[in-house]
Protein backbone atom coordinates (compact mmCIF):
# COMPACT_ATOMS: atom_id res chain seq x y z
CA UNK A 1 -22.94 14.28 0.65
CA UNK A 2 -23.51 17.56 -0.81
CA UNK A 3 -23.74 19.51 2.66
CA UNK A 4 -19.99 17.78 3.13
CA UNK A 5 -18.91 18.99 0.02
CA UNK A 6 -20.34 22.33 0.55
CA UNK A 7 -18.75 22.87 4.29
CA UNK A 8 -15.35 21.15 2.54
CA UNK A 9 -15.22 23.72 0.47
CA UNK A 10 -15.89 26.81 3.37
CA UNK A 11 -13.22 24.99 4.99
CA UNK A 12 -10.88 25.62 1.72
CA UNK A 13 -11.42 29.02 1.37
CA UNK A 14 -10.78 29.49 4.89
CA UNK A 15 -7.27 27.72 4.71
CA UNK A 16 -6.33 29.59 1.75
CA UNK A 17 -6.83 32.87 3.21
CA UNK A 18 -4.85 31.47 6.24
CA UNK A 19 -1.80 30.68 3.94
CA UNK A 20 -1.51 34.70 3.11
CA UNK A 21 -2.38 36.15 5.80
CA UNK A 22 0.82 37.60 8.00
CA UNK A 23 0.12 35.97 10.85
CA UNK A 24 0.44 32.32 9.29
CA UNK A 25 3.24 33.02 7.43
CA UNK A 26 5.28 34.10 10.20
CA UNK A 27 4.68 31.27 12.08
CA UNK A 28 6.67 28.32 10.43
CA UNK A 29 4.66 25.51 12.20
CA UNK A 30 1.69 26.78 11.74
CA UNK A 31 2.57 27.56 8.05
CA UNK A 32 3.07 24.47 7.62
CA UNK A 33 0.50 22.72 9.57
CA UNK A 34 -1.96 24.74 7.65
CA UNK A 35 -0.63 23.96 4.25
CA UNK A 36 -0.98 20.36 4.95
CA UNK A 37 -4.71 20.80 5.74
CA UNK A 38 -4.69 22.86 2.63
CA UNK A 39 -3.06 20.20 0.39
CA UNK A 40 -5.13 17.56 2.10
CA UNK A 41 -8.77 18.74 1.20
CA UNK A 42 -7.64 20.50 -2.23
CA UNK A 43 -8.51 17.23 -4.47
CA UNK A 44 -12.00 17.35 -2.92
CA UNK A 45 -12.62 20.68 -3.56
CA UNK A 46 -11.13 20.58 -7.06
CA UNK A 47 -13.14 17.60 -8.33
CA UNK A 48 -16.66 19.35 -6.55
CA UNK A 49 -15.85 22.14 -8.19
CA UNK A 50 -15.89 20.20 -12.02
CA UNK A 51 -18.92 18.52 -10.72
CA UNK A 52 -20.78 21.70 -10.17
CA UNK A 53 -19.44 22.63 -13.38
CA UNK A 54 -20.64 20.06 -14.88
CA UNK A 55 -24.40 20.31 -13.65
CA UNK A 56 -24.20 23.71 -14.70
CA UNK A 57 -23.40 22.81 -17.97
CA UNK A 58 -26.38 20.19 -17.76
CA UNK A 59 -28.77 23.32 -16.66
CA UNK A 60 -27.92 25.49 -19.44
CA UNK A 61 -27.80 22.39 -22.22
CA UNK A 62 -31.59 21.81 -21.23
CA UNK A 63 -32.49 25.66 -21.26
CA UNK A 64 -30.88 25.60 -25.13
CA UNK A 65 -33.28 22.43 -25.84
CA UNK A 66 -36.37 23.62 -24.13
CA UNK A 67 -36.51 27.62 -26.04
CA UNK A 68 -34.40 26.74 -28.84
CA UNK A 69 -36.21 26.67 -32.20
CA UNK A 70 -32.89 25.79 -34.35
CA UNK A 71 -32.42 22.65 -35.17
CA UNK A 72 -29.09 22.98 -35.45
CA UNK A 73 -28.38 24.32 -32.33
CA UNK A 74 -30.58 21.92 -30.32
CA UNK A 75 -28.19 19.22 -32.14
CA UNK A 76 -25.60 20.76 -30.81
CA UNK A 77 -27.07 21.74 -27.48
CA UNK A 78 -28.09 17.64 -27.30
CA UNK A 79 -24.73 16.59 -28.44
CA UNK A 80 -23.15 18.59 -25.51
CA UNK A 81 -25.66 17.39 -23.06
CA UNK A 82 -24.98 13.49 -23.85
CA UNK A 83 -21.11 14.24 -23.22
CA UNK A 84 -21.89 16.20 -19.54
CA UNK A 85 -24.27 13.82 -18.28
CA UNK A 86 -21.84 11.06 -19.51
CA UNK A 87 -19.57 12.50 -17.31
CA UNK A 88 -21.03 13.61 -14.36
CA UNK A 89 -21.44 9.90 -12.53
CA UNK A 90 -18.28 9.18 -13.14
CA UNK A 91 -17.55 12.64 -11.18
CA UNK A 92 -19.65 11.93 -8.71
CA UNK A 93 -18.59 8.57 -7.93
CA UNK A 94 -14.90 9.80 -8.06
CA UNK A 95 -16.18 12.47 -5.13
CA UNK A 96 -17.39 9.31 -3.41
CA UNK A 97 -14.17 7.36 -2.84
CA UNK A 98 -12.70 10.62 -2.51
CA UNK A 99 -14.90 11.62 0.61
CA UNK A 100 -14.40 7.97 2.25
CA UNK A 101 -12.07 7.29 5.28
CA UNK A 102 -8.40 8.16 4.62
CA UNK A 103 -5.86 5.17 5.76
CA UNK A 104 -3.80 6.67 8.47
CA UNK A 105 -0.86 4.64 7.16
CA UNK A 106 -0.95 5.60 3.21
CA UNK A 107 2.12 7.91 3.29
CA UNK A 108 4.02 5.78 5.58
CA UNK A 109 7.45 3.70 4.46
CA UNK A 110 6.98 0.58 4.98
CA UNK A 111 8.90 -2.92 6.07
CA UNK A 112 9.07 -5.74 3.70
CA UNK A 113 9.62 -9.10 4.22
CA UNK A 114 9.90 -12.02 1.99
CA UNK A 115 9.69 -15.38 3.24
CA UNK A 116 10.46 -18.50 1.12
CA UNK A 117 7.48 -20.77 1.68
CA UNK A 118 6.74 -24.48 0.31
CA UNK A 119 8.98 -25.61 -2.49
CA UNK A 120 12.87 -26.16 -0.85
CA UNK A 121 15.23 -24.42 -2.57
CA UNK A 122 13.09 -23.49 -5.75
CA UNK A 123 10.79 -21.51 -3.21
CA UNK A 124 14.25 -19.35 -2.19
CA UNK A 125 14.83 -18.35 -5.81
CA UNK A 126 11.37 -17.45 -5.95
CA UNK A 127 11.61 -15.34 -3.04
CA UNK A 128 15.00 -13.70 -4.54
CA UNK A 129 12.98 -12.83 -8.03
CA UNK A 130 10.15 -11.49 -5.92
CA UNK A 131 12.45 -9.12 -3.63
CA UNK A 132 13.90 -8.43 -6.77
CA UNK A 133 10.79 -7.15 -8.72
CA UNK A 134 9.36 -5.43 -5.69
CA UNK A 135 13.03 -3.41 -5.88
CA UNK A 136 12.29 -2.48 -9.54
CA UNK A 137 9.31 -1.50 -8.80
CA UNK A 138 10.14 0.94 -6.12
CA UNK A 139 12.71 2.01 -8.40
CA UNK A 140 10.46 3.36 -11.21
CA UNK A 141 8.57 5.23 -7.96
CA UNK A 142 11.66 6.83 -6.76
CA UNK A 143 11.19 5.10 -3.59
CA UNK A 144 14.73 3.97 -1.85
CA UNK A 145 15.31 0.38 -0.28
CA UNK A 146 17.21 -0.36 2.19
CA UNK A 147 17.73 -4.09 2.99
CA UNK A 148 18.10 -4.83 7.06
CA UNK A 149 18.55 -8.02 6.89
CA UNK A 150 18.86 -11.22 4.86
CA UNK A 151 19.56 -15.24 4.91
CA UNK A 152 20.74 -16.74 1.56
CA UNK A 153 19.94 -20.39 0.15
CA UNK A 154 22.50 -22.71 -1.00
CA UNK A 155 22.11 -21.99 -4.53
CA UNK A 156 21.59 -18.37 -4.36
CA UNK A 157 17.93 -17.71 -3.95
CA UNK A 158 16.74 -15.73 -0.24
CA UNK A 159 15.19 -17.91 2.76
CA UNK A 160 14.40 -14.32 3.92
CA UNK A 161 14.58 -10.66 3.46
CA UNK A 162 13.55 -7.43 5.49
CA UNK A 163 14.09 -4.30 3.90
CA UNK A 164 12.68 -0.73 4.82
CA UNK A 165 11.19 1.20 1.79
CA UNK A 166 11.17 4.98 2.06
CA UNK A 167 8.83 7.34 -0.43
CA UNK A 168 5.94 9.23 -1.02
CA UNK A 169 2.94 6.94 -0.60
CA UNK A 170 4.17 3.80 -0.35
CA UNK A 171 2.09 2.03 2.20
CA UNK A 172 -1.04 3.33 0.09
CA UNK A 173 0.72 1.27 -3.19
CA UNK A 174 2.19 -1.88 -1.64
CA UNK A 175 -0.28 -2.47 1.34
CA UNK A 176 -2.98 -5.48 -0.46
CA UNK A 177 0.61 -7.39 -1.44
CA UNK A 178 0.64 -9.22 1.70
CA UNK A 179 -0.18 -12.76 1.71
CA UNK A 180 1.05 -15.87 -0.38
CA UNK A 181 2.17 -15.51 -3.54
CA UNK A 182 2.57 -18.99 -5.71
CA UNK A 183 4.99 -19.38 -8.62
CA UNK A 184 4.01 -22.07 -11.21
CA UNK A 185 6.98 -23.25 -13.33
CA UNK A 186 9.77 -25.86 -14.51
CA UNK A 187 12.73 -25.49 -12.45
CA UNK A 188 16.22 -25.12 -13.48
CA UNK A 189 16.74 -28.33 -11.59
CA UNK A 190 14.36 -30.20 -12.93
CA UNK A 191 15.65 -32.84 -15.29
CA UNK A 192 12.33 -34.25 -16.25
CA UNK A 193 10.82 -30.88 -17.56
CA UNK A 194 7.99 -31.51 -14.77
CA UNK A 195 5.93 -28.17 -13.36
CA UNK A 196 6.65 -27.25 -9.84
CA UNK A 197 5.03 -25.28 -7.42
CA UNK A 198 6.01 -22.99 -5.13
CA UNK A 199 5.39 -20.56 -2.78
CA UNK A 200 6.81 -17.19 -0.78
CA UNK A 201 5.16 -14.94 1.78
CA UNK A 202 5.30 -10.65 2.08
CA UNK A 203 4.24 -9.10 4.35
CA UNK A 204 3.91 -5.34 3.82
CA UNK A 205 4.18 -3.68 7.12
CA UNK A 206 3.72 0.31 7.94
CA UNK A 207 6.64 1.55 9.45
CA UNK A 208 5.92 2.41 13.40
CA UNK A 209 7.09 5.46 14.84
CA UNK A 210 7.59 6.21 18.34
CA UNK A 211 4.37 8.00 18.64
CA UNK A 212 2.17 5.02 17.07
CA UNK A 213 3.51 2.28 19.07
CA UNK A 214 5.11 2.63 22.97
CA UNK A 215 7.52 -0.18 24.23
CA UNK A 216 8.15 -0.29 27.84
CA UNK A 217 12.17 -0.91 28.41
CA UNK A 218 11.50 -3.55 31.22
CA UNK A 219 9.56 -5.09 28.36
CA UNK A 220 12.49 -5.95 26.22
CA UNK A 221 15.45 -8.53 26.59
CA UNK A 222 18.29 -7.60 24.44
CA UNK A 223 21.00 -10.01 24.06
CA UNK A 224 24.32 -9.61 21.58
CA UNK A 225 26.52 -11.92 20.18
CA UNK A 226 29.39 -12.64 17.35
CA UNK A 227 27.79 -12.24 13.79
CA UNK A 228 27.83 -15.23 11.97
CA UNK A 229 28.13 -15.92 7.89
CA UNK A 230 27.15 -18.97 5.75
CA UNK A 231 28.23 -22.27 7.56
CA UNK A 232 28.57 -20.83 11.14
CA UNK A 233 32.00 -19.27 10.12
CA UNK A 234 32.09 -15.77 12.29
CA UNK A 235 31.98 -12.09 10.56
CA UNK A 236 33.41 -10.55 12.84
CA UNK A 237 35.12 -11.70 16.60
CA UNK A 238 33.07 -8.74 18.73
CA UNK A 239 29.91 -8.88 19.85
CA UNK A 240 27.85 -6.61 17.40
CA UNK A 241 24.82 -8.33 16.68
CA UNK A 242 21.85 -7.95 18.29
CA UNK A 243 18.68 -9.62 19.40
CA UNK A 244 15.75 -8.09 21.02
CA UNK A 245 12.74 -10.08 22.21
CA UNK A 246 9.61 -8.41 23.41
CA UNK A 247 8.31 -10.62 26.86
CA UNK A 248 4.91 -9.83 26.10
CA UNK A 249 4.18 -11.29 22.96
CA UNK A 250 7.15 -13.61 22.75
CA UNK A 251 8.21 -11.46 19.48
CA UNK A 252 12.29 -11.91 18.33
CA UNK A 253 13.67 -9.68 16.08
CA UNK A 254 17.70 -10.24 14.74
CA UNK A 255 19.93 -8.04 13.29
CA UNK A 256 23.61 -9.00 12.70
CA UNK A 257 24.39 -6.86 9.26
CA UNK A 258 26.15 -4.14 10.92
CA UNK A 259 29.75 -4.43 12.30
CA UNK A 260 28.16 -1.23 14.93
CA UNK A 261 26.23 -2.98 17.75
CA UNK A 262 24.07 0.33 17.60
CA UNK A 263 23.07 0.38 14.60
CA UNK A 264 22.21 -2.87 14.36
CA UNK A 265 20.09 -2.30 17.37
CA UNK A 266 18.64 0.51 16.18
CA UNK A 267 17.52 -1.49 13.20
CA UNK A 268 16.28 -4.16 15.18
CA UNK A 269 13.81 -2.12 16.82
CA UNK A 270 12.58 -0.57 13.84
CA UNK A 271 11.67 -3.89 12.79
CA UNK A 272 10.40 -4.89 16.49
CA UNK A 273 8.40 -1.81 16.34
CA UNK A 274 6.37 -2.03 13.36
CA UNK A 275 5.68 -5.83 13.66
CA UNK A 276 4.03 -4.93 17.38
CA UNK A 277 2.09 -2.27 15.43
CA UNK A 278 1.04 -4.47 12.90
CA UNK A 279 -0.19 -6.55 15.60
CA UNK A 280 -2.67 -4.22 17.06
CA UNK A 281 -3.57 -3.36 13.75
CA UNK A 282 -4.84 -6.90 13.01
CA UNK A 283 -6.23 -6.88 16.98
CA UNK A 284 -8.50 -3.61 15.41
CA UNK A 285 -9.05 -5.56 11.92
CA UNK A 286 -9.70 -8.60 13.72
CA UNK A 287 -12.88 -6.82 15.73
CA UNK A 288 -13.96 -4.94 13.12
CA UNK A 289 -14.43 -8.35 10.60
CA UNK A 290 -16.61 -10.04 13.81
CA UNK A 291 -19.20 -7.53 13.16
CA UNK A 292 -19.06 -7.85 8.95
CA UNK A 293 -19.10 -10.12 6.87
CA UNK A 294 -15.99 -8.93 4.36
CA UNK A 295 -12.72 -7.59 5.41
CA UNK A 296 -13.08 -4.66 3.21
CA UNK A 297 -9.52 -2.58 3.31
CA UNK A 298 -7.83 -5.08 4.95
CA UNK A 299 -6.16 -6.89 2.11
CA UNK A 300 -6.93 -10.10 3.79
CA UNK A 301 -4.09 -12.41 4.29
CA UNK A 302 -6.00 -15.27 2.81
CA UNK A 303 -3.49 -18.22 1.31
CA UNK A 304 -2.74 -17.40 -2.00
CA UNK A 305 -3.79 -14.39 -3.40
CA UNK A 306 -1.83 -14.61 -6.50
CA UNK A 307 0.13 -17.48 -8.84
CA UNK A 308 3.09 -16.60 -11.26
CA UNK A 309 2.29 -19.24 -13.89
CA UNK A 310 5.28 -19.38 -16.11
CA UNK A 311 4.43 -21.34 -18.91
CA UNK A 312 1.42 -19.36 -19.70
CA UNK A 313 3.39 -16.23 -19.30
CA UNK A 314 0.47 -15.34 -16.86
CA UNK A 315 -0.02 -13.24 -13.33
CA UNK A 316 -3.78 -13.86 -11.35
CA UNK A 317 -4.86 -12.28 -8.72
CA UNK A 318 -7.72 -14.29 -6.74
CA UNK A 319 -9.11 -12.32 -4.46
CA UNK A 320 -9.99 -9.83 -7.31
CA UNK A 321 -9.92 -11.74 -9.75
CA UNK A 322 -7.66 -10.41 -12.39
CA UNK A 323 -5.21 -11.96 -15.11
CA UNK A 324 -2.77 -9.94 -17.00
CA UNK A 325 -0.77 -12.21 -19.48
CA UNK A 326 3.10 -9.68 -19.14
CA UNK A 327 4.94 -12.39 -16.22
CA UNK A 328 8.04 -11.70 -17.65
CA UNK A 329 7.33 -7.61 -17.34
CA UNK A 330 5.54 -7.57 -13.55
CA UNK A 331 8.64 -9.62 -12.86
CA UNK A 332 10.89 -6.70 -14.38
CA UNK A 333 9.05 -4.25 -11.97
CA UNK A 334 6.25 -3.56 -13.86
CA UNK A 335 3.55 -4.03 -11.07
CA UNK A 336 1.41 -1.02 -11.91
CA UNK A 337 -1.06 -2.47 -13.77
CA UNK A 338 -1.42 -5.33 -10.76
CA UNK A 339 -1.29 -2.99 -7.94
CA UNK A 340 -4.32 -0.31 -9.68
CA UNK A 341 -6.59 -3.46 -10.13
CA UNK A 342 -5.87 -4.26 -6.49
CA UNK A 343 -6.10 -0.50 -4.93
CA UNK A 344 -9.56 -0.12 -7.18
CA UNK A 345 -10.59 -3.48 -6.40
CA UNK A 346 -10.84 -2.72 -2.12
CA UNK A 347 -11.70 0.72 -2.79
CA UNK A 348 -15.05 -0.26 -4.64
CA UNK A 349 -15.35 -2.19 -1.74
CA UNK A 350 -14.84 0.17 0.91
CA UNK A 351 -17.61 2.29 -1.09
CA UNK A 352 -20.31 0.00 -1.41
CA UNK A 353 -19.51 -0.67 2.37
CA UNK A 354 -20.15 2.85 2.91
CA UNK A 355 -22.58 3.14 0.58
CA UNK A 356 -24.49 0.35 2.49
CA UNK A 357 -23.79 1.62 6.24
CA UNK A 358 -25.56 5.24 4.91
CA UNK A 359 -28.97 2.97 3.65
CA UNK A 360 -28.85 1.45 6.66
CA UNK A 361 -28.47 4.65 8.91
């Protein structure tokens, strides 16, 4: 690991004389290119050099207790030696996950979509309150959402909702949020004051660009029609919807918001787009788990990887697990808490798979 570190850090030095030297600057792309590898490798190098800080520190604290005669000073050369030892595995496991695999798809935007699931109508107001707190959250991020498409309930929840969210990072954040989430309450309807349960699905999907995912024209049949509202009335008498199905894998995708038959064609394939990609994603994922036993960094789309029990003002997560007792504030937006336990949860995991893979080796 050290070597790695070591060669890391060549690399750094390299790259930073790069970013002054006249030849880089003058060259915009490559300016900029170079930064990125600059910016990319800088955490690495920042946290090796605290680490060899650190053992430096350990060195010298040692030196102090093995020639020092004072007792005072070998209390304080001890007391400082406890505190940098204390320290440096936490460093060193911090270079760890930092040296593992980056996700190709952390600093993509991503697609939402929020399915109602078992439950009738209370499942559609459940999928409404989770759109909604998913758009907090992305709010205290300073991410924007845009919502591509929707279809309202009867009494004002969401049988569905697809909506892009653009940011810094957000794949990295939302990606182990996929799956079915369960809400545990009494509903509004509910004369008898009996508990329900309910259920919606997200899926958090990277957004694909043209370069990740290719779609053959003769692949695609696109077919428009008259956009239609609540009850079959039209929107609109011209033919600006759109649907596009992909032949090959059978795969629909809608879009009828816009009055512009373009642009709701060109939203239509951004949907189409990242669905196929999230497709040969899970073809890759789907390999990979054959040959191990865990789905490590996956975020396995196992049923029900988290209940919103009301009455206990409580939020689990199963696959971690983990129980904070603030419903009422994760449903406000305030997922952070939820989402670190999640991200640390899969990252330990991804370590100890490494971890295990360099025993092995």
């Amino acid at each position: 690991m050290f070597e790695r570190l070591d060669q890391i850090e060549a690399r750094y030095e390299e790259l930073t004389q790069a970013l002054s030297s006249p030849e880089i600057t003058g060259d915009s792309a490559r300016y900029q290119k170079t930064a990125k590898a600059h910016s990319e490798i800088s955490p690495i190098v920042e946290k090796y050099r605290e680490y060899k800080d650190l053992t430096r520190g350990i060195a010298e604290s040692k030196a102090v207790l093995a020639d020092e005669k004072d007792a005072e000073m070998r209390a304080y050369a001890q007391e400082e030696l406890d505190k940098l030892e204390a320290r440096v595995s936490g460093v060193e496991e911090e270079l760890k996950v930092l040296l593992l695999p980056k996700d190709p798809n952390d600093e993509k935007d991503v697609i939402l979509e929020i399915r109602a699931g078992t439950g009738g109508d209370e499942a559609t107001l459940f999928a409404a309150e989770m759109f909604r707190m998913y758009t907090r959250y992305a709010e205290t991020q300073g991410w924007k959402v845009e919502v591509l498409s929707t279809s309202d309930s009867s009494v004002g929840g969401l049988k569905e909702v697809i909506a892009i969210i653009e940011g810094q990072r957000v794949f990295s954040r939302l990606k182990y949020e996929s799956g079915v989430h369960r809400v545990q309450r009494v509903p509004a309807t509910e004369a008898s004051g009996r508990i329900h349960t309910s259920t919606a699905t997200v899926a958090v999907l990277p957004e694909a660009e043209d370069v990740d995912i290719h779609i053959e024209a003769k692949d695609l049949r696109i077919d428009t029609f008259c956009s239609s509202g609540p009850g079959g009335q039209s929107v609109n008498t011209t033919y600006s919807a759109v649907r596009i199905t992909h032949l090959p894998t059978n795969t629909v995708v809608s879009q009828q918001d816009e009055k512009s038959q373009v642009k709701n064609r060109a939203k239509a394939m951004k949907v189409l787009r990242s669905r196929l990609y999230e497709m040969e994603l899970q073809k890759q994922q789907d390999a990979i788990a054959k040959d191990r036993k865990s789905q490590v960094g996956t975020g396995e789309r196992s049923e029900k990887i988290r209940t919103y029990n009301f009455k206990e003002n409580r939020v689990t997560d199963h696959r971690i697990p983990f129980t904070m007792h603030q419903l009422d504030a994760a449903l406000d937006g305030d997922l952070s808490e939820l989402i670190d336990a999640a991200v640390g949860h899969f990252t330990s995991e991804k370590l100890k798979d490494a971890t295990a893979a360099e025993t092995s080796a």
